[in-house]
Protein backbone atom coordinates (compact mmCIF):
# COMPACT_ATOMS: atom_id res chain seq x y z
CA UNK A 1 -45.62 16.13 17.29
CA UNK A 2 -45.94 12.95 19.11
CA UNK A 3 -43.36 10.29 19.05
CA UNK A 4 -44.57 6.76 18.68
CA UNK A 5 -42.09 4.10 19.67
CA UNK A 6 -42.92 1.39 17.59
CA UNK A 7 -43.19 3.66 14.60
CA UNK A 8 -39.58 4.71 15.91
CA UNK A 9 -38.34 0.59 16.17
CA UNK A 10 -39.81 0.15 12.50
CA UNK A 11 -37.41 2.97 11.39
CA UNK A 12 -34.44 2.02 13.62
CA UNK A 13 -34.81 -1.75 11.91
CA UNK A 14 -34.82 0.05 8.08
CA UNK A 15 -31.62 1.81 9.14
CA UNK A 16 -29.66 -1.16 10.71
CA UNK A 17 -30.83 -3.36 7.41
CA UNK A 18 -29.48 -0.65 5.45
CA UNK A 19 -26.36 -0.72 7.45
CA UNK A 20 -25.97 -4.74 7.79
CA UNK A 21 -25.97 -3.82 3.36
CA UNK A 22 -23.23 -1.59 3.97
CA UNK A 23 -21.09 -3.39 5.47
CA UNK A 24 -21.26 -6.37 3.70
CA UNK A 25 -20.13 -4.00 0.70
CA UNK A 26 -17.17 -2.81 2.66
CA UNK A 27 -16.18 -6.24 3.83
CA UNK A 28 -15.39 -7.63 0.74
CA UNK A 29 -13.05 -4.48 -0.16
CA UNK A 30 -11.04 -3.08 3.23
CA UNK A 31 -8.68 -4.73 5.09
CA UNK A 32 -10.21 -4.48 8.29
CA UNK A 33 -11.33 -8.15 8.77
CA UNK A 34 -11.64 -8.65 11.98
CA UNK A 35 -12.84 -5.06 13.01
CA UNK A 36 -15.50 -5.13 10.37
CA UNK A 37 -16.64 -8.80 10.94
CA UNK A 38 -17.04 -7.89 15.00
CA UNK A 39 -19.05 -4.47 14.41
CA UNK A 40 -20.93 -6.73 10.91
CA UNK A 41 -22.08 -9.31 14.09
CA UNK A 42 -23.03 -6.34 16.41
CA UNK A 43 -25.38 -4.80 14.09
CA UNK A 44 -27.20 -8.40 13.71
CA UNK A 45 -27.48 -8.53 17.16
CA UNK A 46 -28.78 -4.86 17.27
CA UNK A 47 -31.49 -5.33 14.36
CA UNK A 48 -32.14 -8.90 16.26
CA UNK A 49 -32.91 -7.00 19.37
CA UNK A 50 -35.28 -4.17 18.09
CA UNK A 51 -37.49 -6.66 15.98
CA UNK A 52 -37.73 -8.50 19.54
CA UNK A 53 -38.54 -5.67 20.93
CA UNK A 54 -41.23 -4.66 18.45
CA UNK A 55 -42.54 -8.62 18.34
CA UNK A 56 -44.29 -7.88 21.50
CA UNK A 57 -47.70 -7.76 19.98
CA UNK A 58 -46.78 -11.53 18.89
CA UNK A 59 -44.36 -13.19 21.26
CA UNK A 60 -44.70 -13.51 24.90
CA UNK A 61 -43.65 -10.47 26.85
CA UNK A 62 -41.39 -11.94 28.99
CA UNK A 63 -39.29 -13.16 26.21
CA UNK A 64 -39.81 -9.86 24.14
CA UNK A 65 -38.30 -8.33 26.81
CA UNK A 66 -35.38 -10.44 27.87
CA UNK A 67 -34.18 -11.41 24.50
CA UNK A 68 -34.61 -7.93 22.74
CA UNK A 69 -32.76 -6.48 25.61
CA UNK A 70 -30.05 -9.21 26.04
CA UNK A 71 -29.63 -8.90 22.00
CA UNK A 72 -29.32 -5.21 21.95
CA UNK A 73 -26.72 -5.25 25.17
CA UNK A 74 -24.57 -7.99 23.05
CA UNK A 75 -24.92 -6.03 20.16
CA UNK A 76 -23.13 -3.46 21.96
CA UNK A 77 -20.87 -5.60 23.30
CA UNK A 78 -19.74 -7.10 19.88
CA UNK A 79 -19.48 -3.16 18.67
CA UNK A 80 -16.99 -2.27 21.53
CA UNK A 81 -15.25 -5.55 20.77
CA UNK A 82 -14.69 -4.06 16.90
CA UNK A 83 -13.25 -0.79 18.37
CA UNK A 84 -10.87 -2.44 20.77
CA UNK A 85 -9.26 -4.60 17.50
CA UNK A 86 -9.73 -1.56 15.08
CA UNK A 87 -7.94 0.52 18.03
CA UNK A 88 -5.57 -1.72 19.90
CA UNK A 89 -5.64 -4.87 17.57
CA UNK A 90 -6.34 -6.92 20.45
CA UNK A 91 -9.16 -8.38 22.25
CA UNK A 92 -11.33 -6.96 24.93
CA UNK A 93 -9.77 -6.69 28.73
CA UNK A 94 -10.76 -9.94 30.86
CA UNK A 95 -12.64 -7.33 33.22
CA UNK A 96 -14.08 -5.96 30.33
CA UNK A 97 -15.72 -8.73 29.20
CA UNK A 98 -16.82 -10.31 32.51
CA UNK A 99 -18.73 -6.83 32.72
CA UNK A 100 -20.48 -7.64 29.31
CA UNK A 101 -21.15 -10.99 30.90
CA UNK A 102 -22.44 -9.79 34.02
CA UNK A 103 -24.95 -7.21 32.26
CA UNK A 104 -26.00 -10.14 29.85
CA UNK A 105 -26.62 -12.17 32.79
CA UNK A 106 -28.57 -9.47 34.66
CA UNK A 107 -30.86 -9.10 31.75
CA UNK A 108 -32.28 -12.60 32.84
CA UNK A 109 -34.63 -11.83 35.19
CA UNK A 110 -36.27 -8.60 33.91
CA UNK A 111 -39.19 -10.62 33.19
CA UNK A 112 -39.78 -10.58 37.45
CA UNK A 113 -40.25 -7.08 37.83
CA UNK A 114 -42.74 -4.43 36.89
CA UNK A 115 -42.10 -2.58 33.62
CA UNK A 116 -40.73 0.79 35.53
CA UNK A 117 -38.08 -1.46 37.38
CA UNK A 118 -37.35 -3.29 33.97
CA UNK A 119 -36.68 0.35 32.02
CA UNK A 120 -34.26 1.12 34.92
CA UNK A 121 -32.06 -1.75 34.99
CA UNK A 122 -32.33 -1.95 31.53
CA UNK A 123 -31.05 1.77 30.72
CA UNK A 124 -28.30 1.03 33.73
CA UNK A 125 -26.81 -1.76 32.64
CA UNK A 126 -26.90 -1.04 28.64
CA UNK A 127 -24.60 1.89 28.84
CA UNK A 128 -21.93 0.69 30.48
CA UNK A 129 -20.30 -0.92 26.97
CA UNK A 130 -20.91 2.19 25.52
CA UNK A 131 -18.97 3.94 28.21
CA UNK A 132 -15.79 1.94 27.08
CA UNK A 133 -16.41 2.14 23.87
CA UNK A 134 -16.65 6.05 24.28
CA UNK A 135 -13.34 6.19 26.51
CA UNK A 136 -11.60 3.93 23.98
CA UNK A 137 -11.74 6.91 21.19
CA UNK A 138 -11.08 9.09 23.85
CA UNK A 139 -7.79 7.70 25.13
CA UNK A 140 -6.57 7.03 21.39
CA UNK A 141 -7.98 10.44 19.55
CA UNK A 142 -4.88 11.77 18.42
CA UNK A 143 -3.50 8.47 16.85
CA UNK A 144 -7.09 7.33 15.31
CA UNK A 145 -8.13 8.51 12.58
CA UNK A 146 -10.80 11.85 13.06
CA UNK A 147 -13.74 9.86 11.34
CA UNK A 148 -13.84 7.82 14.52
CA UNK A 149 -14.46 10.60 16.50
CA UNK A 150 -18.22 10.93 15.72
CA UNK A 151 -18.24 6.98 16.92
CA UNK A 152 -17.13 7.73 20.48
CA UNK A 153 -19.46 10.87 20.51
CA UNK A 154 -22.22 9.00 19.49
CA UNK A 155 -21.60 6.11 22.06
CA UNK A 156 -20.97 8.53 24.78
CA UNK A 157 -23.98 10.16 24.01
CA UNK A 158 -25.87 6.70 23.94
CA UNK A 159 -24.63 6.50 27.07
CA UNK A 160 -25.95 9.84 28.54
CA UNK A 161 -29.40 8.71 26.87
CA UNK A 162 -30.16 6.16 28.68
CA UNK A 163 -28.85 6.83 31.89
CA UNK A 164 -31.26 9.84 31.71
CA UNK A 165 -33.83 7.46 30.70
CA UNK A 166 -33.10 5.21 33.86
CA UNK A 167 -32.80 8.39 36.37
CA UNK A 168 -36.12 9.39 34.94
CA UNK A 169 -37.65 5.77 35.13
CA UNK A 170 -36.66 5.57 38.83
CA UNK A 171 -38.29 9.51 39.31
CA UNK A 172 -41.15 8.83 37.39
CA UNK A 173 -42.53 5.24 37.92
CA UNK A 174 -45.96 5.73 36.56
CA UNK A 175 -44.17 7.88 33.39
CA UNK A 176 -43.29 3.95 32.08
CA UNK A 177 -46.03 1.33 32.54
CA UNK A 178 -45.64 1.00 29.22
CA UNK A 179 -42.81 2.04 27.21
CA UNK A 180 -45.03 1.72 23.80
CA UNK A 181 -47.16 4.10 24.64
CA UNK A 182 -46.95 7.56 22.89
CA UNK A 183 -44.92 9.90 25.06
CA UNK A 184 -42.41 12.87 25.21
CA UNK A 185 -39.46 12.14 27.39
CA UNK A 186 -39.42 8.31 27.42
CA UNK A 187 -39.46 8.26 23.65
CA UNK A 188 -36.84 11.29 22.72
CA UNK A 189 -34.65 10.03 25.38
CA UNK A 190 -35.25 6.20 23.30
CA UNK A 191 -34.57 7.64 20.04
CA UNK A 192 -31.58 9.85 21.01
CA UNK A 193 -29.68 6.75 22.06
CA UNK A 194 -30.77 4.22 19.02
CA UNK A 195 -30.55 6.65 16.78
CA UNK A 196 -26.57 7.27 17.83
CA UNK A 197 -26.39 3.89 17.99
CA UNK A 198 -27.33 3.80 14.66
CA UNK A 199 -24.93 6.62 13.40
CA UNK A 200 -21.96 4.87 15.50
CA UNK A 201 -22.20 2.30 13.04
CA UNK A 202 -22.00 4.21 9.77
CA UNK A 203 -19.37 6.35 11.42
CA UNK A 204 -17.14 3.62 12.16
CA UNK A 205 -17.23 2.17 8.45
CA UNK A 206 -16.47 5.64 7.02
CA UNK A 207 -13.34 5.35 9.61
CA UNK A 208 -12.38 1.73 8.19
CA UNK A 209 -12.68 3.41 4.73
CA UNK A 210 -10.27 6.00 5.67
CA UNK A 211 -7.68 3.72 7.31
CA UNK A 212 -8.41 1.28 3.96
CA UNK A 213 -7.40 4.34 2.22
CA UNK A 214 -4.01 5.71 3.91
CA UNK A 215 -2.93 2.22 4.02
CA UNK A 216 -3.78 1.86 -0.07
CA UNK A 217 -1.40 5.08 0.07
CA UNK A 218 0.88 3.96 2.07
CA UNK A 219 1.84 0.57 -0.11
CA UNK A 220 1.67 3.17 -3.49
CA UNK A 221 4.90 4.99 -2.14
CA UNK A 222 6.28 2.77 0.00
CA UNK A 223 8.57 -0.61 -0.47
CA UNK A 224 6.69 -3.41 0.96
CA UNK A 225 9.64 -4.98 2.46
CA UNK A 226 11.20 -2.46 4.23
CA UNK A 227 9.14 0.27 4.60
CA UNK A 228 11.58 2.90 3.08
CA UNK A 229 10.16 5.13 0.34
CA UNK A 230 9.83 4.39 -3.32
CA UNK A 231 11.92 5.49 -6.05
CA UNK A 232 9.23 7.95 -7.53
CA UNK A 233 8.47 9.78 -3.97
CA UNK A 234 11.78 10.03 -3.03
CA UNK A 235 12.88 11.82 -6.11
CA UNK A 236 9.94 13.87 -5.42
CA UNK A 237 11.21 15.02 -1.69
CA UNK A 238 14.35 15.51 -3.21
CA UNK A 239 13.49 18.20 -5.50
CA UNK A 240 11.95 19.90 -2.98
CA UNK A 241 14.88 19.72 -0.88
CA UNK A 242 17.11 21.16 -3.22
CA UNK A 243 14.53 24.19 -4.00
CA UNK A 244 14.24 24.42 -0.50
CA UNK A 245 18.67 24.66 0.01
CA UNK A 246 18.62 27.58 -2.91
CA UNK A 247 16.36 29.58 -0.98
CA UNK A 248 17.84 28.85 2.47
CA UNK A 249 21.54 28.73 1.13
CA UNK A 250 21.82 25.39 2.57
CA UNK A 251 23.43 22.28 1.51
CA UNK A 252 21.76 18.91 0.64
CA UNK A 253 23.38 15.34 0.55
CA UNK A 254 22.45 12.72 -1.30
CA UNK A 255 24.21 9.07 0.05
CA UNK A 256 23.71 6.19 -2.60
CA UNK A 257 24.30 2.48 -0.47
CA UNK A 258 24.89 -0.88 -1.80
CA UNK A 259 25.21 -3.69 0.55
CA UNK A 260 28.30 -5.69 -0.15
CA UNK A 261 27.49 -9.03 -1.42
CA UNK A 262 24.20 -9.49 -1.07
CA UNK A 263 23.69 -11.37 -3.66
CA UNK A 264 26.17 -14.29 -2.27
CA UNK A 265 23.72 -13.80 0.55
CA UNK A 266 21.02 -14.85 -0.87
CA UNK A 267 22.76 -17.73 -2.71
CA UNK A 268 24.49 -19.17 0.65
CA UNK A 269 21.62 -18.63 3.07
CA UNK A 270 18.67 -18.47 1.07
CA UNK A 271 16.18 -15.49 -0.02
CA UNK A 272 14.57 -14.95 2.74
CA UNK A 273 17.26 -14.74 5.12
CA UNK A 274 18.39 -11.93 3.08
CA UNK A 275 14.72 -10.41 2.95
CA UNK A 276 15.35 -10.30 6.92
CA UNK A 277 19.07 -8.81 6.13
CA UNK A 278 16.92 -5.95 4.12
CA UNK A 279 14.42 -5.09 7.01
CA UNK A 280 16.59 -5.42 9.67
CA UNK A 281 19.06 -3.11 7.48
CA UNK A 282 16.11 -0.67 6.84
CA UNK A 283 14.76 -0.66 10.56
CA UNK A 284 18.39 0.28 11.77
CA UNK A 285 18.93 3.06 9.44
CA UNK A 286 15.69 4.46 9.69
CA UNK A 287 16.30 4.79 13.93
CA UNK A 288 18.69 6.77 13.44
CA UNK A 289 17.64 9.60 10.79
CA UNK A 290 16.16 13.16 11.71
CA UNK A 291 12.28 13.99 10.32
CA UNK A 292 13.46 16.06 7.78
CA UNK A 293 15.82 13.25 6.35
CA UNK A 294 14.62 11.06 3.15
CA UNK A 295 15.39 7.17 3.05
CA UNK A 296 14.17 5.27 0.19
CA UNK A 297 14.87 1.92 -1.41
CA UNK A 298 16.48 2.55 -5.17
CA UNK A 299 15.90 -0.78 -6.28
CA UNK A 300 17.66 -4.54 -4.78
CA UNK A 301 20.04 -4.00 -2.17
CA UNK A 302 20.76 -0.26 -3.17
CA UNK A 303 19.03 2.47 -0.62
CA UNK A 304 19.35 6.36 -0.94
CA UNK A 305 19.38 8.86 2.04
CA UNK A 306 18.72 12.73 1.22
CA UNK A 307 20.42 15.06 4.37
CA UNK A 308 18.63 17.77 4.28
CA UNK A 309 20.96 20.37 5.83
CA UNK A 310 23.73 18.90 5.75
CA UNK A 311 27.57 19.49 5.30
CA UNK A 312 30.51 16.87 3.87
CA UNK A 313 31.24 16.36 7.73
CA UNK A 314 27.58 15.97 8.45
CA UNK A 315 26.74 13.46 5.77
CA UNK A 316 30.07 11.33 6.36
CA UNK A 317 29.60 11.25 9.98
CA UNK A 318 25.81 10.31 9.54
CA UNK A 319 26.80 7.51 6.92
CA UNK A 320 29.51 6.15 9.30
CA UNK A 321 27.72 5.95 12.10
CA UNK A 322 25.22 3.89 9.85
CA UNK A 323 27.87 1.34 9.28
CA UNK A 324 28.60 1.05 12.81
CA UNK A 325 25.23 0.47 13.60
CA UNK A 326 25.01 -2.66 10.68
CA UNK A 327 27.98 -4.27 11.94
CA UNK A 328 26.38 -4.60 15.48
CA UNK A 329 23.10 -5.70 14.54
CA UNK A 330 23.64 -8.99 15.55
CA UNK A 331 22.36 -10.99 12.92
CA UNK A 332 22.26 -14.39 13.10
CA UNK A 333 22.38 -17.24 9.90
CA UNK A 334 20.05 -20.43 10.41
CA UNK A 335 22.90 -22.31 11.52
CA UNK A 336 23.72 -20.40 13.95
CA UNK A 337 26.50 -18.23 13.02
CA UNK A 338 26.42 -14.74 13.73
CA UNK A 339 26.30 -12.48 10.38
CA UNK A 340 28.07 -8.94 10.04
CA UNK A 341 26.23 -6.68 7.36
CA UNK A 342 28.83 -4.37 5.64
CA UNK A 343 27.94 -1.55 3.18
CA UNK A 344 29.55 0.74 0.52
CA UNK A 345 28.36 4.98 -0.09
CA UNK A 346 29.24 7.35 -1.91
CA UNK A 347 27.96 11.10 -0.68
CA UNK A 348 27.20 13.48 -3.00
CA UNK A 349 26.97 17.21 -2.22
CA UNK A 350 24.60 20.60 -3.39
CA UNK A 351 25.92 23.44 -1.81
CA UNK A 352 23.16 25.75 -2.28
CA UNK A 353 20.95 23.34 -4.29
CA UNK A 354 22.82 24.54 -7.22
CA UNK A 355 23.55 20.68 -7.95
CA UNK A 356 20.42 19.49 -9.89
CA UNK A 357 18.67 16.25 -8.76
CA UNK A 358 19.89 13.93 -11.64
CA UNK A 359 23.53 15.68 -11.35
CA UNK A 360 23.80 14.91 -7.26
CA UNK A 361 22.53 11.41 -7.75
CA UNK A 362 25.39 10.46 -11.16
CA UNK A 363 27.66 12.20 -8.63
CA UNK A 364 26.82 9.49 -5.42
CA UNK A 365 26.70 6.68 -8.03
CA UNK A 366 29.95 7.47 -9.14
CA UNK A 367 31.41 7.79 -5.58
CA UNK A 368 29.93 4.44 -5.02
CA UNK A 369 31.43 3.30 -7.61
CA UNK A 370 34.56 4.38 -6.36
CA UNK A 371 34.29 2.86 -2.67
CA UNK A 372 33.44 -0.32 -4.32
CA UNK A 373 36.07 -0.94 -6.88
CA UNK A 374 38.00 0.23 -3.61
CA UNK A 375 37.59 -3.02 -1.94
CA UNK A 376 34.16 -2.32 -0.49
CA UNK A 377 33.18 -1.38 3.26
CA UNK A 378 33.68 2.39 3.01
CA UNK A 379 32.44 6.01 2.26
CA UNK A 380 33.59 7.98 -0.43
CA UNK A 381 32.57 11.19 -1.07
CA UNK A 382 32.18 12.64 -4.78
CA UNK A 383 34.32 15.43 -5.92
CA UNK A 384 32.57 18.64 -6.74
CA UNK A 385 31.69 19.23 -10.58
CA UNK A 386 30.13 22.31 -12.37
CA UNK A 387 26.74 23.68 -10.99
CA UNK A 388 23.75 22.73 -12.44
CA UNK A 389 20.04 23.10 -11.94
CA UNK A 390 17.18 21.06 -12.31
């Protein structure tokens, strides 16, 4: 079968039309902006460049040839731009983009040389985005989600493409007086790369959709303002922890903290220094919990902790080194004043996970209770009652 490259443009513009549709879609419903705007501007400048390309038979071929190159090498340039914000959130490196700038600029005088020379510099210079691109997935695979993978694949193997094309264009001169004639090589090695090109682009909105997704999760069972877990969730992991103590013979504890006047914190500095009391509060405990522990956010000022693991010692030593920690945060009020955060908790034990979930937490809440009718600032811990299960 013989591959025609204009028959292959006419395809490659159906597919980056159907694409520009796609995203458009996906704008309007992920939370990837900025990403999605960048690659949604690359894949203009891609279907831009092809129908240059193809507009040979009608526009001048000096301008067919410089603009449908130059658009095609932005295009890619936009694309990489999109990974580096979906990636890093941040822009392009200076010396990054002074590259892109460079190849743009070097696209300006194809119009000089004879067609072979063109296809070489061409295929030379319109890799080297995709080479970042590639190495960008690379570098961040195991902390990106595995949808992008296919993305750096794809540019890395647009990137192979063309720099066969251009080793072959420089070996075999007389193979491209005319890249729109019918050939083997020239045209594979032309549809390999647009083709990933192509796929690059679907592959990175199936990776938005993904991160769209886990974040969607994320908000479902997490508090918005502090990042601990939800109520729901966290009762959840505690179950499990308890089914996991009866078979391991282990003992859970569940802590139950109130910060101490918090809400004369909100009334003598104002809500949202005590929305910055609550994060800062959150960040601190949660820097100094194991894996396995469980920190969620019960509802106001009122947090839970499940210690997997964990003796009377364990949990009390845990829970005051928590309240060390608060009162050397350092906060500071908007006039200037520096801020102590105190706390009251009251540790509940199940020895065994014999203590049922809704026994262990009426246990905490009662030594809470206790530690605040106490005078506040302090850790009680709950006196053992009869076992129960779940």
């Amino acid at each position: 079968m013989t591959l025609h490259p204009p028959t292959i443009l006419v395809l490659l513009l159906l597919g980056y039309v159907m694409l520009g549709l796609q995203l458009a879609m996906v704008r309007r419903r992920l939370n990837e902006v900025e990403a999605l705007r960048r690659w949604s501007w690359g894949n203009s400048l891609l279907l831009a460049g092809h129908l240059m390309l193809l507009a040979r038979i009608v526009v001048p071929l000096p301008v067919s040839v410089i603009a449908g190159n130059t658009l095609i090498l932005l295009g890619e340039c936009a694309y990489v731009a999109a990974l580096q914000q979906f990636i890093d959130d941040r822009p392009l490196p200076r010396w990054v983009r002074r590259t892109c700038g460079f190849c743009v600029a070097a696209m300006v005088p194809l119009a000089l040389f004879d067609t072979p020379t063109r296809v070489f510099v061409a295929s030379v210079l319109t890799p080297l985005p995709a080479i970042w691109g590639a190495w960008l997935v690379w570098r961040a695979r195991h902390r990106v989600e595995r949808s992008l993978w296919p993305v750096g694949a794809g540019l890395a193997l647009i990137a192979l493409a063309l720099l066969a094309r251009g080793g072959h264009a420089a070996l075999n001169p007389s193979y491209y007086t005319d890249p729109m004639l019918p050939g083997g090589m020239q045209a594979a090695l032309l549809l390999t790369s647009f083709v990933a090109l192509l796929g690059s682009g679907f592959g990175f909105v199936l990776a938005c959709t993904e991160r769209a997704t886990r974040s969607l999760e994320h908000l479902a069972s997490h508090d918005h303002l502090t990042g601990a877990l939800n109520r729901q969730p966290a009762e959840l992991l505690l179950t499990n922890a308890l089914q996991r103590a009866r078979r391991d013979r282990s003992t859970v504890a569940y802590v139950l903290i109130d910060l101490d006047r918090f809400k004369s914190i909100n009334d003598r500095h104002g809500h949202v220094f005590g929305d910055e009391v609550l994060r800062r509060f959150a960040q601190t405990v949660d820097a100094r919990l194991r894996a396995t522990d469980v920190f969620s956010r019960c509802g106001g000022e009122e947090f839970g902790l499940v210690l997997p693991d964990s003796d009377a010692a364990g949990a009390l030593g845990v829970v005051e080194e928590l309240r060390q920690a608060c009162a050397a945060m350092g906060l500071m009020t908007d006039d200037g004043r520096p801020f102590v955060l105190t706390f009251s908790a009251g540790v509940a034990l199940s020895p065994s996970g014999r203590v049922g979930a809704e026994a262990l937490y009426r246990n905490a809440d009662r030594a809470l209770y206790e530690a605040k009718h106490a005078g506040r600032d302090r850790v009680v811990l709950a006196q053992p009652e009869a076992p129960q299960t779940t």
